[in-house]
Protein backbone atom coordinates (compact mmCIF):
# COMPACT_ATOMS: atom_id res chain seq x y z
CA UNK A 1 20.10 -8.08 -31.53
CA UNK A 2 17.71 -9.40 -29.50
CA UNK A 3 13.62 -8.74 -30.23
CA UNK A 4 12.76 -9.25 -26.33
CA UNK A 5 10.54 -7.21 -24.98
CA UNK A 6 10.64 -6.22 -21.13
CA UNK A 7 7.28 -5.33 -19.63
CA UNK A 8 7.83 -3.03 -17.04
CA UNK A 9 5.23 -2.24 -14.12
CA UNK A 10 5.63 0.88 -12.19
CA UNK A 11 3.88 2.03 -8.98
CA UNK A 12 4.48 4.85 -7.34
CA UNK A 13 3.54 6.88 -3.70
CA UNK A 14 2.71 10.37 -3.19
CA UNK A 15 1.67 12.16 -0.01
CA UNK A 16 -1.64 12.91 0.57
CA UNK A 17 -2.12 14.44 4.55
CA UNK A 18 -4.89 12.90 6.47
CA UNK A 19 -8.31 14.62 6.25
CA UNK A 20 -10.75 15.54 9.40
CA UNK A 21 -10.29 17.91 12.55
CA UNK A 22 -9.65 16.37 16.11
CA UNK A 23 -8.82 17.43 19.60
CA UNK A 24 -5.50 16.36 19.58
CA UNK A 25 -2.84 15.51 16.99
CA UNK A 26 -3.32 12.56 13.84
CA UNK A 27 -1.69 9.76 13.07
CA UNK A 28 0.81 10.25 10.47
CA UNK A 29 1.42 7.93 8.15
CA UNK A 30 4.75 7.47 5.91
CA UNK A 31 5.56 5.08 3.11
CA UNK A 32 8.48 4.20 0.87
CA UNK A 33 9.40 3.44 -1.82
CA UNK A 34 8.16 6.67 -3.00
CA UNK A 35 7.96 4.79 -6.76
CA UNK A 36 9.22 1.10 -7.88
CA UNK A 37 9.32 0.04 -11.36
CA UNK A 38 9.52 -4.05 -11.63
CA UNK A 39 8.96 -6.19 -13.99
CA UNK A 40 6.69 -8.95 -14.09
CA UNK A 41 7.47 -12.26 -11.83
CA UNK A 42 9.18 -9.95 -9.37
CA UNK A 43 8.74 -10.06 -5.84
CA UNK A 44 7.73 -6.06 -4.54
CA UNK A 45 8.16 -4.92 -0.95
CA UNK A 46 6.25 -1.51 0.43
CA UNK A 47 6.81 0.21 3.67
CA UNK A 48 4.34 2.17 5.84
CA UNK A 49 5.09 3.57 9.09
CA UNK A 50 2.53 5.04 11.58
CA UNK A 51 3.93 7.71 13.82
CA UNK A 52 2.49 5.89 16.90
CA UNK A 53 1.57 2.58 17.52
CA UNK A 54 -1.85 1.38 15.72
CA UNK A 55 -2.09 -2.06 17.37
CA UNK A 56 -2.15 -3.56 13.90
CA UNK A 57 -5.31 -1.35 12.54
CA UNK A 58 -3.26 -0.93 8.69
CA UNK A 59 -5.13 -1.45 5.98
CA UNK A 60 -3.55 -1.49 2.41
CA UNK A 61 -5.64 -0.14 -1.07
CA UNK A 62 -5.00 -0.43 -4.76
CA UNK A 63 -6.49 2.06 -6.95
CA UNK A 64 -5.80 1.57 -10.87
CA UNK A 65 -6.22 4.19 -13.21
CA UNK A 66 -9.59 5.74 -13.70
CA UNK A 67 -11.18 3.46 -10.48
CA UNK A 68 -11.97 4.00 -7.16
CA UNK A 69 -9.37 2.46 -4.48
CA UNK A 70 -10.18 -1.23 -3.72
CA UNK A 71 -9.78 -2.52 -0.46
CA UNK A 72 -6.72 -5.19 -0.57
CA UNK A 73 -5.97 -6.12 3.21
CA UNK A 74 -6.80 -4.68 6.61
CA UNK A 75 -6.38 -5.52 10.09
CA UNK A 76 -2.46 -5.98 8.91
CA UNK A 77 -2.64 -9.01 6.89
CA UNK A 78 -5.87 -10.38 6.53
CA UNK A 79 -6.98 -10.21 2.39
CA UNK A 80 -10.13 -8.69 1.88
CA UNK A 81 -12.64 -11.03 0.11
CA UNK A 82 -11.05 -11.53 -3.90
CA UNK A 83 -7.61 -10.35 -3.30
CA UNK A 84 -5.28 -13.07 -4.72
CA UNK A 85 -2.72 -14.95 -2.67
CA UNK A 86 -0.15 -13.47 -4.18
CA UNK A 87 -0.45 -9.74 -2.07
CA UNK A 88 0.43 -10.48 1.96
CA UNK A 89 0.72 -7.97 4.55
CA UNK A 90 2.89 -8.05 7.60
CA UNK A 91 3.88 -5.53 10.27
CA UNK A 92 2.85 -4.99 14.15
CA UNK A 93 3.37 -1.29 16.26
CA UNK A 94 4.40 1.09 14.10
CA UNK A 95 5.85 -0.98 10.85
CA UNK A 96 3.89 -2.41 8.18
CA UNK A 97 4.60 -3.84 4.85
CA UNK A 98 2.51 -4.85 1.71
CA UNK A 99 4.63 -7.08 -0.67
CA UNK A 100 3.54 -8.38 -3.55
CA UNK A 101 4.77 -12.05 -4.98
CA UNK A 102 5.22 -13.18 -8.81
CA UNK A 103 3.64 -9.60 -9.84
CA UNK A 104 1.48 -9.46 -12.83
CA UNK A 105 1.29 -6.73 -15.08
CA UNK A 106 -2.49 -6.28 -14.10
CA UNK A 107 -0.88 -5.29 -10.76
CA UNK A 108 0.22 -1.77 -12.22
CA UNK A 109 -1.32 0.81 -9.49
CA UNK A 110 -1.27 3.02 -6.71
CA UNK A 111 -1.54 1.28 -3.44
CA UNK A 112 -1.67 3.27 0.06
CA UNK A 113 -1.67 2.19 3.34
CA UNK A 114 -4.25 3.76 6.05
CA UNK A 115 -4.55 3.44 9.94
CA UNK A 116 -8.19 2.43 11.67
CA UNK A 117 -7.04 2.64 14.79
CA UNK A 118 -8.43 5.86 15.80
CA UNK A 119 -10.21 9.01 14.34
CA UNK A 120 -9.20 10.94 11.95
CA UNK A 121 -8.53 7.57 9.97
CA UNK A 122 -5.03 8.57 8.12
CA UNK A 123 -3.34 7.61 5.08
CA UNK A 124 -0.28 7.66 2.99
CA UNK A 125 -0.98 7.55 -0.35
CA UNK A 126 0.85 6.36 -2.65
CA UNK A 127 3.04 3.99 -3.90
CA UNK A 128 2.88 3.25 -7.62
C-alpha cells in the first residue's frame, strides 16, 4: 500500500448580498463554483457574473482564515502590487474569471469577486 499523501486545498463561495441603499436597483453579482477542492499544482478556474454590464470594474479578493480580505486584482486583470504571477483575471461585460495556475497549498481561501463600477459597490462572496 502506498504511504502517499494527497494535500488537498479547498475553497469555497457563499452568498453574501451587496450592502448600501440606492435609488434604483444593485448590481448583482453571482459566482460558481460554489466550492472546489484541488490539489496542489492544479490549475483552478472561478466564475463571476454581474447582472449588467460593469465595463470591466471586477475586482477579485482572497481572505484566509482569521485575516482581513486582500486585494488580488481589479480593473479585471490587473494584479494588485505582491500578488504572484500565478493568479490572472480575465472577463469583459458581464463575465469574469479568476483562475489560479500551479496552486500552492498557501492558496487555501475564500476569494470573492466585487463590481466598482457604480454605487452600491457589490460582491459575491465566496468561493473557497
Amino acid at each position: 500500500m502506498s504511504s502517499r499523501h494527497r494535500n488537498d486545498i479547498l475553497m469555497v463561495p457563499a452568498a453574501v448580498p451587496g450592502a448600501g441603499l440606492t435609488s434604483r436597483m444593485s448590481i448583482v453579482m453571482t459566482q460558481n463554483p460554489e466550492s472546489v477542492t484541488v490539489s496542489p499544482g492544479d490549475t483552478v478556474t472561478m466564475y463571476c457574473k454581474a447582472s449588467e454590464n460593469i465595463y470591466s470594474y471586477l475586482a477579485w479578493y482572497q481572505q484566509k482564515t482569521g485575516e482581513p480580505p486582500q486585494l488580488l486584482i481589479y480593473g479585471t486583470s490587473t494584479r494588485h502590487t505582491g500578488t504572484p504571477a500565478r493568479f490572472s483575471g480575465s472577463g469583459s461585460g458581464t463575465d469574469y474569471t479568476l483562475t489560479i495556475t500551479g496552486i500552492l497549498t498557501e492558496d487555501a481561501a475564500v476569494y470573492s469577486c466585487q463590481q466598482h463600477y457604480d454605487n452600491p459597490l457589490t460582491h459575491y462572496p465566496r468561493t473557497q
